[in-house]
N, C-alpha and C. Protein backbone atom coordinates (compact mmCIF):
# COMPACT_ATOMS: atom_id res chain seq x y z
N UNK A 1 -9.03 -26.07 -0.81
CA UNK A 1 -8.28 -27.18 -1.37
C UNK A 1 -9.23 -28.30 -1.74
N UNK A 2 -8.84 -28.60 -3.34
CA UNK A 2 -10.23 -30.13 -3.77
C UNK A 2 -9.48 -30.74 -3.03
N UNK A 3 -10.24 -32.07 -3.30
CA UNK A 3 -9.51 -33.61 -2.99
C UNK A 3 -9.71 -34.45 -4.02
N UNK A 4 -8.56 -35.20 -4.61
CA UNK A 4 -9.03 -36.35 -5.66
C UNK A 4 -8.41 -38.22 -4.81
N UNK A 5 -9.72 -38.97 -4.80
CA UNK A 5 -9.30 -40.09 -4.25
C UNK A 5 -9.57 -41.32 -5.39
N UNK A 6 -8.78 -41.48 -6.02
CA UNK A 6 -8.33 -42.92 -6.34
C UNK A 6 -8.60 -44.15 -5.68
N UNK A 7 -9.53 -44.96 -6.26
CA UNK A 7 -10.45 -46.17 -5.70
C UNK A 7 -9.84 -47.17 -6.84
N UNK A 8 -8.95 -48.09 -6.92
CA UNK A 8 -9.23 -49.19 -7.45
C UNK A 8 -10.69 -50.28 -7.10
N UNK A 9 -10.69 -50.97 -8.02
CA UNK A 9 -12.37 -51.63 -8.57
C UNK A 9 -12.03 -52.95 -7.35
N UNK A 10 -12.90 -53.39 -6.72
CA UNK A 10 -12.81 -54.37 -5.24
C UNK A 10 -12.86 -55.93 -6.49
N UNK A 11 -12.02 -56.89 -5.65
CA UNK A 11 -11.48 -58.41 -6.33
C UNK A 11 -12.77 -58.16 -7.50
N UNK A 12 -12.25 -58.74 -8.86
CA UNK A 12 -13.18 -59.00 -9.38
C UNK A 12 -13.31 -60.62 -9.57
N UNK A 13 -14.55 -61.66 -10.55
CA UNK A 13 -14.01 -63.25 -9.84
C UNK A 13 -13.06 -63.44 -10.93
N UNK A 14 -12.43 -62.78 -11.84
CA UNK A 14 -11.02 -63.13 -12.78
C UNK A 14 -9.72 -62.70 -11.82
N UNK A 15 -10.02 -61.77 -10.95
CA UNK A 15 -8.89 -61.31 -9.92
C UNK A 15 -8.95 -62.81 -9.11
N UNK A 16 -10.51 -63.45 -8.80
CA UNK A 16 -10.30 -64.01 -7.44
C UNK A 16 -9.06 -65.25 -8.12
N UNK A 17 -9.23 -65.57 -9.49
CA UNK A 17 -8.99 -67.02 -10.42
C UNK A 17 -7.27 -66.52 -10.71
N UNK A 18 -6.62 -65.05 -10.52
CA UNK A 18 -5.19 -64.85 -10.65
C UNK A 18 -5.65 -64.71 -11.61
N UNK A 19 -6.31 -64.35 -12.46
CA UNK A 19 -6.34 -64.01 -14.18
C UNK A 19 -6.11 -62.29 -14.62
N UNK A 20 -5.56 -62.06 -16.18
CA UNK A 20 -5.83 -60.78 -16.31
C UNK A 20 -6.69 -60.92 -17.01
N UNK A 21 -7.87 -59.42 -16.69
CA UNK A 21 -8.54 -59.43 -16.84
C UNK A 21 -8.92 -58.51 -18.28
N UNK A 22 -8.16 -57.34 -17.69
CA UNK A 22 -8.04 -56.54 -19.04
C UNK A 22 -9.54 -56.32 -19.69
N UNK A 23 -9.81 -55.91 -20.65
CA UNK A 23 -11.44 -55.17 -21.00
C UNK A 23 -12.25 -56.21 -20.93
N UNK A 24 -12.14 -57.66 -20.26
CA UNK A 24 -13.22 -58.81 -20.35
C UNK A 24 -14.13 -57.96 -19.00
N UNK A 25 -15.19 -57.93 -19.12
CA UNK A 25 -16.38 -57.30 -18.03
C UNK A 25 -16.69 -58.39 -17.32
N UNK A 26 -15.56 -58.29 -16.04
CA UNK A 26 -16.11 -59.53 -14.78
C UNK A 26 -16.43 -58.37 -13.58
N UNK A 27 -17.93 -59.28 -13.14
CA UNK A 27 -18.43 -58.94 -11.97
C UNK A 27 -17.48 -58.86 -10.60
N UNK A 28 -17.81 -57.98 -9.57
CA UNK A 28 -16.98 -58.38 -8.18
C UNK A 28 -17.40 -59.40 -7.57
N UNK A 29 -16.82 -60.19 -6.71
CA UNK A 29 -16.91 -60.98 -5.86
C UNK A 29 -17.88 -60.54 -4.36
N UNK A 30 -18.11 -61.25 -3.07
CA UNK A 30 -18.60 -60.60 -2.91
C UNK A 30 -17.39 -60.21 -1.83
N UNK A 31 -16.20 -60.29 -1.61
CA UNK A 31 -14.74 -59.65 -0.94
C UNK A 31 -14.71 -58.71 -1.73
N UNK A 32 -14.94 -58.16 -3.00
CA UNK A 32 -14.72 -56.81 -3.56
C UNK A 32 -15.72 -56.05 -3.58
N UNK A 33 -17.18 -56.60 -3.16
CA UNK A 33 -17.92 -55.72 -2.65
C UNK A 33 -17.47 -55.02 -1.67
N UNK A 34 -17.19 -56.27 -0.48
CA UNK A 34 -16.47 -55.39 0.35
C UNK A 34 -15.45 -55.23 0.55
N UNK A 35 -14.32 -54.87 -0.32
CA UNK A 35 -13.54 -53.86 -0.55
C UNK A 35 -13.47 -52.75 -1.46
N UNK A 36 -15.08 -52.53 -1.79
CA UNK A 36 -15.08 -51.30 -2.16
C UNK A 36 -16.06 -50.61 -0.87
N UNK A 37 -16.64 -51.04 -0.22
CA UNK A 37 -16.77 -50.42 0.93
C UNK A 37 -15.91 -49.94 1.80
N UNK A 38 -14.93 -51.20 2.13
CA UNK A 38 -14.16 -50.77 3.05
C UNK A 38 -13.18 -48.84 2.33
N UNK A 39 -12.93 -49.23 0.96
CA UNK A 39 -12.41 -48.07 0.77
C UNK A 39 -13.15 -47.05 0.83
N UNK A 40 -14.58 -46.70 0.64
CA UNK A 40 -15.73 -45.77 0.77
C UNK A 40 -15.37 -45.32 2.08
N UNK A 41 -15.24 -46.10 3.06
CA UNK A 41 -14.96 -46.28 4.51
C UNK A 41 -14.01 -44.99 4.43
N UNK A 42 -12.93 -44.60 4.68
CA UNK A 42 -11.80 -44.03 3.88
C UNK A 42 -11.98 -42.80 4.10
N UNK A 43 -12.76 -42.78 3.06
CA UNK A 43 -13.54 -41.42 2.54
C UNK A 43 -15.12 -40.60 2.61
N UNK A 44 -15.66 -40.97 3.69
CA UNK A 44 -16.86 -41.11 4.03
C UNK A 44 -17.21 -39.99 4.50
N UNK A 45 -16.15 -39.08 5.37
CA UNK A 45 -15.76 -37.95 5.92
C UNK A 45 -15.90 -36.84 5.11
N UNK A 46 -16.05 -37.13 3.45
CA UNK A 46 -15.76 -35.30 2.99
C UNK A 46 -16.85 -36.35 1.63
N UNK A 47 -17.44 -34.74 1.61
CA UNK A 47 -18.61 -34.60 0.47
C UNK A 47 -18.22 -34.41 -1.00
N UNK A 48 -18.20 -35.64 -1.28
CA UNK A 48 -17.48 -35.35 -2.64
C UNK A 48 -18.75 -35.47 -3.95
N UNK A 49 -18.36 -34.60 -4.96
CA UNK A 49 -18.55 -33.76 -5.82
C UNK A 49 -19.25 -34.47 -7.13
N UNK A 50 -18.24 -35.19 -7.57
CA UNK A 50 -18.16 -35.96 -8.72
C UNK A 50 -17.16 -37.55 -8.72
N UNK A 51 -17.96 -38.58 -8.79
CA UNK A 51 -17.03 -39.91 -9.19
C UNK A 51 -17.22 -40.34 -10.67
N UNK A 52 -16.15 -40.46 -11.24
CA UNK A 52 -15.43 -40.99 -12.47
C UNK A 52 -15.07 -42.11 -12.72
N UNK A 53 -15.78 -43.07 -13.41
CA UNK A 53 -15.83 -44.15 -12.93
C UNK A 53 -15.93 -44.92 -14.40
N UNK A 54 -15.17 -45.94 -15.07
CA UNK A 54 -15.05 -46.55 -16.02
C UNK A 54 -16.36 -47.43 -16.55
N UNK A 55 -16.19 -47.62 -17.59
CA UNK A 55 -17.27 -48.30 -18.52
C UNK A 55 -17.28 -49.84 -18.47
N UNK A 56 -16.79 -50.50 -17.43
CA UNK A 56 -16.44 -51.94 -17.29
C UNK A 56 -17.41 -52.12 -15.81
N UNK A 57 -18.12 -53.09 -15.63
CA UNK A 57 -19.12 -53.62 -14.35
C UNK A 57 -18.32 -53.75 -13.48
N UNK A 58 -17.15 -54.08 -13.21
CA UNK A 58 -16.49 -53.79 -12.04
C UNK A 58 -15.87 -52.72 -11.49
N UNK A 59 -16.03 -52.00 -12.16
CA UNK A 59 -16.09 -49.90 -11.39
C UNK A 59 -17.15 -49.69 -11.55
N UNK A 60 -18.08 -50.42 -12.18
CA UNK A 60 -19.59 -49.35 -12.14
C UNK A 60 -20.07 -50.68 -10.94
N UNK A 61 -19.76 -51.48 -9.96
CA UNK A 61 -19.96 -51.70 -9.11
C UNK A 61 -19.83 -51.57 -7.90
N UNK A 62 -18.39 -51.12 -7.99
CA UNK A 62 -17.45 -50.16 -6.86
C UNK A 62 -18.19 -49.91 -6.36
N UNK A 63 -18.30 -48.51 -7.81
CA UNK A 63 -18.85 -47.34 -7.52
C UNK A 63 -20.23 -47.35 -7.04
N UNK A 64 -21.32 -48.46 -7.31
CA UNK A 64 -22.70 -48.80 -6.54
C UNK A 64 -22.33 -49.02 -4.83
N UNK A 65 -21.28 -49.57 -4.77
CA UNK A 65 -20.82 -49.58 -3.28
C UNK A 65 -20.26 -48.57 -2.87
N UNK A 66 -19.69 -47.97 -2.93
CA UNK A 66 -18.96 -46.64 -2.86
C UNK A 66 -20.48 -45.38 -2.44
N UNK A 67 -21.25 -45.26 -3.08
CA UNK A 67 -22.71 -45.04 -3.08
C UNK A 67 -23.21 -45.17 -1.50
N UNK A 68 -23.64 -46.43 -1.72
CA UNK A 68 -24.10 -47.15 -0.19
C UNK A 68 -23.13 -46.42 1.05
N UNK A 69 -22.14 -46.25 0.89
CA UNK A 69 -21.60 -46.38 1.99
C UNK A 69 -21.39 -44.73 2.64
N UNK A 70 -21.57 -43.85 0.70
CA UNK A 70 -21.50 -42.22 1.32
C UNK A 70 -22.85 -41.91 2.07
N UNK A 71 -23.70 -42.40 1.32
CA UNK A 71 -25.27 -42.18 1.87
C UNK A 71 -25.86 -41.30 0.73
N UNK A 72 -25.30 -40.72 -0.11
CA UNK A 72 -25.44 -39.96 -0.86
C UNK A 72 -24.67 -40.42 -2.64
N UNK A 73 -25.27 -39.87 -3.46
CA UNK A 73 -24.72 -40.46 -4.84
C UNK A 73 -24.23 -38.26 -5.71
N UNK A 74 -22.72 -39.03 -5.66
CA UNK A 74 -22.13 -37.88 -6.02
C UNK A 74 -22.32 -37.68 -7.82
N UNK A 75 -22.35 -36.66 -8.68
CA UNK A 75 -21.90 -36.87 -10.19
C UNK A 75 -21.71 -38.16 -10.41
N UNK A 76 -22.32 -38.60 -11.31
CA UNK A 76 -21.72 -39.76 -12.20
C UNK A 76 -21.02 -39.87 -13.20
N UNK A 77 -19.61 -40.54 -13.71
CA UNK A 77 -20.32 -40.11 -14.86
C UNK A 77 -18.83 -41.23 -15.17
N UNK A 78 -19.49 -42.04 -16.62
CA UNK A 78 -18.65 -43.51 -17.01
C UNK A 78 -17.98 -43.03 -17.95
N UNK A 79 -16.89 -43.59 -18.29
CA UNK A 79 -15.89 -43.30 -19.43
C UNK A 79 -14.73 -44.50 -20.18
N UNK A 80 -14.90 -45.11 -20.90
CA UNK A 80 -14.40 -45.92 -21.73
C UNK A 80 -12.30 -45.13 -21.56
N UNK A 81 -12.42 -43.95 -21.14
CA UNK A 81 -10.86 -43.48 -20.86
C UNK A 81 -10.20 -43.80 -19.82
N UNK A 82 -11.07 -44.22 -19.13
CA UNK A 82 -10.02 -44.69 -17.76
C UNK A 82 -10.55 -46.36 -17.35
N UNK A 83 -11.09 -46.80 -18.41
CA UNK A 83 -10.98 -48.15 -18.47
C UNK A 83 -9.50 -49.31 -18.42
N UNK A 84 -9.63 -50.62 -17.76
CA UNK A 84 -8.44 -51.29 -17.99
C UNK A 84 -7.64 -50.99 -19.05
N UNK A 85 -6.52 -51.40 -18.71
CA UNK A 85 -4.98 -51.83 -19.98
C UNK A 85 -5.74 -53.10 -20.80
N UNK A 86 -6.01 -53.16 -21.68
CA UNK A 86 -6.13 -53.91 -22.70
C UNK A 86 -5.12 -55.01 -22.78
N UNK A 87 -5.20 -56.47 -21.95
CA UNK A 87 -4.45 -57.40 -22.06
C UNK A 87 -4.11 -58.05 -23.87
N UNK A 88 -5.07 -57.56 -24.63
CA UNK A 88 -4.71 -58.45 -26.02
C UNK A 88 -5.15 -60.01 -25.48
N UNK A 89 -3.89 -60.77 -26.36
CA UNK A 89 -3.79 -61.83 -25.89
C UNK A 89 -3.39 -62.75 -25.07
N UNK A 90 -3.48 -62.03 -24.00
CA UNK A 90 -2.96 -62.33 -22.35
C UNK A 90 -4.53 -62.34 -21.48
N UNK A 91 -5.32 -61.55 -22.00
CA UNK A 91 -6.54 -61.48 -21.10
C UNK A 91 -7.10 -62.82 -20.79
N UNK A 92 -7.64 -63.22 -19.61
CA UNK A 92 -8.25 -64.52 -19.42
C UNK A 92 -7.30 -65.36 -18.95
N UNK A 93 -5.29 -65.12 -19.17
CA UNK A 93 -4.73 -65.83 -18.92
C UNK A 93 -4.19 -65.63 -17.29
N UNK A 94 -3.92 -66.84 -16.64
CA UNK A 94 -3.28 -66.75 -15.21
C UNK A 94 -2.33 -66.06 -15.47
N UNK A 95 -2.02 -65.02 -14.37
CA UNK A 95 -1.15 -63.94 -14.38
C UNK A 95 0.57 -64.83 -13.83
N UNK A 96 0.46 -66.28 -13.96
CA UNK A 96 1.76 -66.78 -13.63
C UNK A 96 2.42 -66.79 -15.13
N UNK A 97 1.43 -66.96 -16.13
CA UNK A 97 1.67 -67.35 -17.09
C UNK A 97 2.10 -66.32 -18.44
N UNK A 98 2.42 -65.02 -17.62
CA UNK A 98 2.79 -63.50 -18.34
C UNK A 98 3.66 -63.22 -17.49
N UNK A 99 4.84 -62.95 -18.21
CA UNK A 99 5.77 -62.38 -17.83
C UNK A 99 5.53 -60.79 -17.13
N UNK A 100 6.36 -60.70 -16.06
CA UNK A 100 6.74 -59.56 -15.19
C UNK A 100 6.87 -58.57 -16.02
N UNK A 101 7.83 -58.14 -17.14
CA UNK A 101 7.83 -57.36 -17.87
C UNK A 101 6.44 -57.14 -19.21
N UNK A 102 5.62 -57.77 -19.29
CA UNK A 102 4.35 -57.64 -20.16
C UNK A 102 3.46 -56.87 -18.87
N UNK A 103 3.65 -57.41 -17.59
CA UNK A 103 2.38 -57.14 -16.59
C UNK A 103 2.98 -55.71 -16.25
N UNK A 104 4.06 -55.69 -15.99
CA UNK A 104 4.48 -54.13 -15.22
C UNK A 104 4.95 -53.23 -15.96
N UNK A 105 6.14 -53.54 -17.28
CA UNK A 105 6.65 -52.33 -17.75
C UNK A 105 5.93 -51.73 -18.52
N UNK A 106 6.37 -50.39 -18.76
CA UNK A 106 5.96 -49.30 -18.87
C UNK A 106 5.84 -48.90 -20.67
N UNK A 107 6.74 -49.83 -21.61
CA UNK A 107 6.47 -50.03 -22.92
C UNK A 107 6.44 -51.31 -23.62
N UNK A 108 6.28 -52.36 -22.76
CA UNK A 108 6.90 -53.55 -23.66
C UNK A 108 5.09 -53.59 -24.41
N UNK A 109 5.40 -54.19 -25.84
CA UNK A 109 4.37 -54.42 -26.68
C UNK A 109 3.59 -55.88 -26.06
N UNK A 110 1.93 -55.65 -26.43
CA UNK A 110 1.40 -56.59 -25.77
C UNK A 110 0.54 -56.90 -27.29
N UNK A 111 0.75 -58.12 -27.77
CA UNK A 111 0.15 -58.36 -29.58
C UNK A 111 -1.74 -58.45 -29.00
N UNK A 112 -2.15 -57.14 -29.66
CA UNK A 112 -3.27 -57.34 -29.87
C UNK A 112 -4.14 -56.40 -28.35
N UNK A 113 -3.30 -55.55 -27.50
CA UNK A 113 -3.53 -55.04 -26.69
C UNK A 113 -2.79 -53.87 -26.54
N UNK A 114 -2.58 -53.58 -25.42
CA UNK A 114 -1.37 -51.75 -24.69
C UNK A 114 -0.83 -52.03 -23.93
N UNK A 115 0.22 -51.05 -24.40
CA UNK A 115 1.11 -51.28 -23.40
C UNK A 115 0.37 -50.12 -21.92
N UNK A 116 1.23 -49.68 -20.91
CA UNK A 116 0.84 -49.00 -19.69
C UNK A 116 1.05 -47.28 -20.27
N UNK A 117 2.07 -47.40 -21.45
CA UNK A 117 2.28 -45.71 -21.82
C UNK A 117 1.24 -45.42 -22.96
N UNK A 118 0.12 -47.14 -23.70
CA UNK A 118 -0.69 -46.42 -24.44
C UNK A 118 -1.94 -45.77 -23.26
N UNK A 119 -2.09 -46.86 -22.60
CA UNK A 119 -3.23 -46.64 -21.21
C UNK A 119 -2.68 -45.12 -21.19
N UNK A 120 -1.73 -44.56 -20.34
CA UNK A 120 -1.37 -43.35 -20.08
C UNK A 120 -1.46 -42.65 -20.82
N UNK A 121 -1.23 -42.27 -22.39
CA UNK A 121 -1.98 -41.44 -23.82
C UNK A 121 -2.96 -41.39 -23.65
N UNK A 122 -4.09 -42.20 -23.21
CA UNK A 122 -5.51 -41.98 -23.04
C UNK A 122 -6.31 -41.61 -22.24
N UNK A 123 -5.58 -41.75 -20.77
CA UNK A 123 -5.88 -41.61 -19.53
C UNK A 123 -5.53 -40.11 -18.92
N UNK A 124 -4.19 -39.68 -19.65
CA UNK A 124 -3.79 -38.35 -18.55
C UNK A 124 -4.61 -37.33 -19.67
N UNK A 125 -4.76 -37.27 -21.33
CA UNK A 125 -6.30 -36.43 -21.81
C UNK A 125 -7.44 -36.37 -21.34
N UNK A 126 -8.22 -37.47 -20.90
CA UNK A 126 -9.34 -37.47 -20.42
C UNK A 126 -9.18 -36.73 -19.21
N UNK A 127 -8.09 -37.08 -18.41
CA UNK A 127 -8.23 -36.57 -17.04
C UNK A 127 -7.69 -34.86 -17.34
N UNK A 128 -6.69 -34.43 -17.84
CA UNK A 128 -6.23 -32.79 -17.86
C UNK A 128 -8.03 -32.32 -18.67
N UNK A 129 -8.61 -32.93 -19.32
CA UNK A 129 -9.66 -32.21 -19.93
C UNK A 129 -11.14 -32.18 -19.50
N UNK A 130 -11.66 -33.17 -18.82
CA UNK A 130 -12.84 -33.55 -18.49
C UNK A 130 -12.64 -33.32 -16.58
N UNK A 131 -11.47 -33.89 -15.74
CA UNK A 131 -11.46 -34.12 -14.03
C UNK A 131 -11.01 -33.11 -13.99
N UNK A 132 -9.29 -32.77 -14.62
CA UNK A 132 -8.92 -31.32 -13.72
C UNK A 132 -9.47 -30.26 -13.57
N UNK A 133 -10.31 -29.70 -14.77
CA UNK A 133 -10.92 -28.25 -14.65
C UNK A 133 -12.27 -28.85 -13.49
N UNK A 134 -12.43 -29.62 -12.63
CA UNK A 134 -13.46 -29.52 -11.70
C UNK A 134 -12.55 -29.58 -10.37
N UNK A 135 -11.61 -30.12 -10.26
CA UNK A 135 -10.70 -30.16 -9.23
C UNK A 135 -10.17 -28.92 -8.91
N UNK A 136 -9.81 -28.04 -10.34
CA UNK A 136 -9.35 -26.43 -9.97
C UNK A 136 -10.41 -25.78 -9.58
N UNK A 137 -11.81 -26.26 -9.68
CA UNK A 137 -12.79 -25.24 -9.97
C UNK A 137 -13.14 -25.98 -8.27
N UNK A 138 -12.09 -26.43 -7.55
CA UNK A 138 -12.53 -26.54 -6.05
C UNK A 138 -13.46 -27.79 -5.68
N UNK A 139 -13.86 -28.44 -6.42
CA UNK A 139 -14.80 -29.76 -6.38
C UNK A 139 -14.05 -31.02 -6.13
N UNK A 140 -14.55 -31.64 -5.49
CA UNK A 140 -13.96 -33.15 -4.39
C UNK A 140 -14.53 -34.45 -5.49
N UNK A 141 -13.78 -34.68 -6.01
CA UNK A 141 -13.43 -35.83 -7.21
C UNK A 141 -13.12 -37.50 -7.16
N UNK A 142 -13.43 -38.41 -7.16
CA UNK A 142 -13.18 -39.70 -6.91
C UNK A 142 -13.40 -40.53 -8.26
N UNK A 143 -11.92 -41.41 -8.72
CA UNK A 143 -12.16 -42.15 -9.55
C UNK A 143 -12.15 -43.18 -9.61
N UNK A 144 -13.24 -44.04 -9.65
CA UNK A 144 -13.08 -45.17 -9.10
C UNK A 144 -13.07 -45.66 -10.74
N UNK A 145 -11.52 -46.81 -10.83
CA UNK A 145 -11.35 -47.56 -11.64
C UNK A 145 -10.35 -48.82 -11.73
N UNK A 146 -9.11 -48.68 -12.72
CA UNK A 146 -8.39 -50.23 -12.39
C UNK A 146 -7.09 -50.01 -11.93
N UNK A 147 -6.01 -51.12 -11.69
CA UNK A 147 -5.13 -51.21 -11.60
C UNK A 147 -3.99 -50.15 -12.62
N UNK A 148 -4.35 -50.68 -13.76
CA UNK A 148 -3.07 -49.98 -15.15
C UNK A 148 -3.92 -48.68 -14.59
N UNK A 149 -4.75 -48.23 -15.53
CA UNK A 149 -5.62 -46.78 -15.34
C UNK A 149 -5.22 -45.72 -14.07
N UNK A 150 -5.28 -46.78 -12.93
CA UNK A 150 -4.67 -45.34 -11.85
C UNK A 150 -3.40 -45.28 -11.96
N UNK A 151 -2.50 -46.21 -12.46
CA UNK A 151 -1.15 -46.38 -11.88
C UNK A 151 -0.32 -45.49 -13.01
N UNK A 152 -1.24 -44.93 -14.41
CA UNK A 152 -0.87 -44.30 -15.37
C UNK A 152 -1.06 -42.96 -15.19
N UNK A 153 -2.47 -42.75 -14.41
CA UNK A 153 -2.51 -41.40 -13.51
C UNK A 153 -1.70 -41.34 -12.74
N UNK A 154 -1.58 -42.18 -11.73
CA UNK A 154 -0.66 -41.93 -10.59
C UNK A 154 0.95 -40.92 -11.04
N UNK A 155 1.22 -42.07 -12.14
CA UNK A 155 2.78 -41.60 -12.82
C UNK A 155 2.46 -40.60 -13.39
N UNK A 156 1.91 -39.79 -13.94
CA UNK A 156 1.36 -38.60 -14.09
C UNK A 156 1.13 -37.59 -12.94
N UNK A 157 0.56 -37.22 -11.83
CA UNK A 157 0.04 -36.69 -10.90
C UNK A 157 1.89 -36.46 -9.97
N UNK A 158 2.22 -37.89 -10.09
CA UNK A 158 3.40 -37.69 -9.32
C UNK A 158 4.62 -37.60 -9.94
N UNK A 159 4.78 -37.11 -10.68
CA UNK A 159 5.94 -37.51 -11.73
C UNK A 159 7.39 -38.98 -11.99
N UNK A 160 6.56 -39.67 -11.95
CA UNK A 160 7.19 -41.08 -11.60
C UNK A 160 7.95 -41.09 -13.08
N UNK A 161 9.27 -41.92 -12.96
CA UNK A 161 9.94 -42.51 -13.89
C UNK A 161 9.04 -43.53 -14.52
N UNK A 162 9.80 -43.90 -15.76
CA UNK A 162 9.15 -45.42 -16.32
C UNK A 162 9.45 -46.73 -15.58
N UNK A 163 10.46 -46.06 -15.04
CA UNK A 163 10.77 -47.49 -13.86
C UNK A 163 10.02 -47.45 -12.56
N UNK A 164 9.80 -46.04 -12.13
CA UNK A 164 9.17 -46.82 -11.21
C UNK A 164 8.09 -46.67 -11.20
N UNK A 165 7.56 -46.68 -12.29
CA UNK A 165 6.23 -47.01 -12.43
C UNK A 165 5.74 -48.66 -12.13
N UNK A 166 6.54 -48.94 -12.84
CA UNK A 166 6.80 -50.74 -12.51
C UNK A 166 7.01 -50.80 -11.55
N UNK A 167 7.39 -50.53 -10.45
CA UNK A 167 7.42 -50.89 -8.89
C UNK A 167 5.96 -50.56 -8.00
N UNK A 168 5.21 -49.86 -8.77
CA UNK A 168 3.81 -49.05 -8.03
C UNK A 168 2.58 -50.24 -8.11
N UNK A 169 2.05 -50.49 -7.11
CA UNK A 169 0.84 -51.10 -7.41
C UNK A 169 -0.38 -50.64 -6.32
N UNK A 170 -1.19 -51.00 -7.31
CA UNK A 170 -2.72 -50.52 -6.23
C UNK A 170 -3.52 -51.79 -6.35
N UNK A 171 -3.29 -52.05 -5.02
CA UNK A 171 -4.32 -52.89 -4.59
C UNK A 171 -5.69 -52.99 -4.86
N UNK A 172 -6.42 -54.53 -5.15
CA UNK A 172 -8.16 -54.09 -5.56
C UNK A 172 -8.38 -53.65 -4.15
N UNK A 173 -9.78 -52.54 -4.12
CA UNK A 173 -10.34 -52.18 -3.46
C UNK A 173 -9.49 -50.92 -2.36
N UNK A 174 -8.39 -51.08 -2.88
CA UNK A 174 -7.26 -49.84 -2.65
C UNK A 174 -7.67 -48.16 -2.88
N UNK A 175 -7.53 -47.29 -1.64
CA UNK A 175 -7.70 -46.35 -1.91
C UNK A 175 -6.98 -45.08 -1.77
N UNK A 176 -6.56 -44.26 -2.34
CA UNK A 176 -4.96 -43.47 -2.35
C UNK A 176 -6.07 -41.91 -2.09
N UNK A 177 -5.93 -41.12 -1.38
CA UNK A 177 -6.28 -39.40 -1.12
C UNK A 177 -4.72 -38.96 -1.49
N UNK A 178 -5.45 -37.80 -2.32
CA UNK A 178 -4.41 -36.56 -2.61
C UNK A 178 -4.79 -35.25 -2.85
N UNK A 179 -4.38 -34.68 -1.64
CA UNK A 179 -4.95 -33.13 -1.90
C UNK A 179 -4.49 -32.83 -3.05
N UNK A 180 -5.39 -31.75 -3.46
CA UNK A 180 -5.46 -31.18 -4.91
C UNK A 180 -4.64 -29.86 -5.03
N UNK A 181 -3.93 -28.96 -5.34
CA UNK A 181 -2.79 -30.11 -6.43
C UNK A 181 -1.81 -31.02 -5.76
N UNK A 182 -1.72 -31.81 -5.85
CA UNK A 182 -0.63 -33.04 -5.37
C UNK A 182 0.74 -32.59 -5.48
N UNK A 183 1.50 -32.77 -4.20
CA UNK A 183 2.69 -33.00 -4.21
C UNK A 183 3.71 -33.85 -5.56
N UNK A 184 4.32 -33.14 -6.35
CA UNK A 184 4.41 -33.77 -7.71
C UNK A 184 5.60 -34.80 -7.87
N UNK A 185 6.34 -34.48 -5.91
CA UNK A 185 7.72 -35.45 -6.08
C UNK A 185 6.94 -37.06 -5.79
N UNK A 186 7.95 -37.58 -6.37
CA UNK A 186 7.66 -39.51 -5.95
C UNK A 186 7.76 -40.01 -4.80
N UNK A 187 6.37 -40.60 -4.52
CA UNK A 187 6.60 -40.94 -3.36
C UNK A 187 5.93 -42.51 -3.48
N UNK A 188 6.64 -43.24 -3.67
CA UNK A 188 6.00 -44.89 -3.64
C UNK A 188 6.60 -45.57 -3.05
């Protein structure tokens, strides 16, 4: 049996400011340093294979922590596909100042960005074509990336409604294990 573990990216300083951040490239803090340790922590126990890890400095920092903490540096390998939801013209803004339905649902249009079902068009290809055939092929998998990005896998992996997809969140520095193949009922 693989294992695939899901690492959201530890506070970044637009997380620390309540901002979305969306494809702007902010550094972690140093609380999301360590909360990408603490999630390494987690998972420290099993030798994993390959981490998948987005094209934005705050998963390719994680993932430098994530590193440190196995003792060992698994596959690398960066991808612009499981990068953030593209805020448009919301990015940079305090997340008081975007509506609940722009931040969570599952199609509302965002001018000049994606919605969570374009993220998910981009996200569950990369992953059925490039992660799963290593996960079948028995290899221990970790993707360390964002909030939208796992939560579009997630609804994928688990077969979540569009609604409750909007109820799911992953914490920064949050880390979810799921034996491989995953239980496909909802469980949030």
């Amino acid at each position: 049996m693989a294992y695939l573990a899901l690492i959201r990216h530890g506070q970044s300083v637009l997380n620390a400011q309540n901002k979305e951040c969306g494809w702007i490239d902010s550094p972690l803090t140093q609380l999301g340093r360590q909360e990408a340790r603490d999630a390494a922590q987690k998972i420290k126990d099993k030798k994993w294979d390959y981490i998948f890890e987005s094209d934005l400095i705050r998963s390719h920092e994680t993932t430098d922590e994530i590193i440190k903490v196995l003792g060992y540096s698994p596959i690398r390998v960066a991808s612009p596909a499981i990068k953030e939801r593209n805020y448009g013209i919301y990015a940079n803004h305090d997340k008081s100042e975007v509506s609940h339905d722009i931040r969570r649902g599952w199609d509302v249009p965002v001018p000049q960005g994606e919605t969570l079902k374009q993220v998910y068009d981009r996200v569950v290809p990369y992953f059925q074509a490039e992660i799963l055939p290593k996960l079948e092929d028995g290899k221990d998998v970790i993707i360390s990336a964002h909030g939208n990005s796992l939560r579009a896998l997630y609804k994928y992996l688990k077969n979540l409604s569009d609604r409750e997809i909007e109820n799911f969140e992953v914490p920064t520095g949050d880390c979810i294990l799921l034996p491989f193949p995953p239980d496909p009922s909802p469980q949030i």
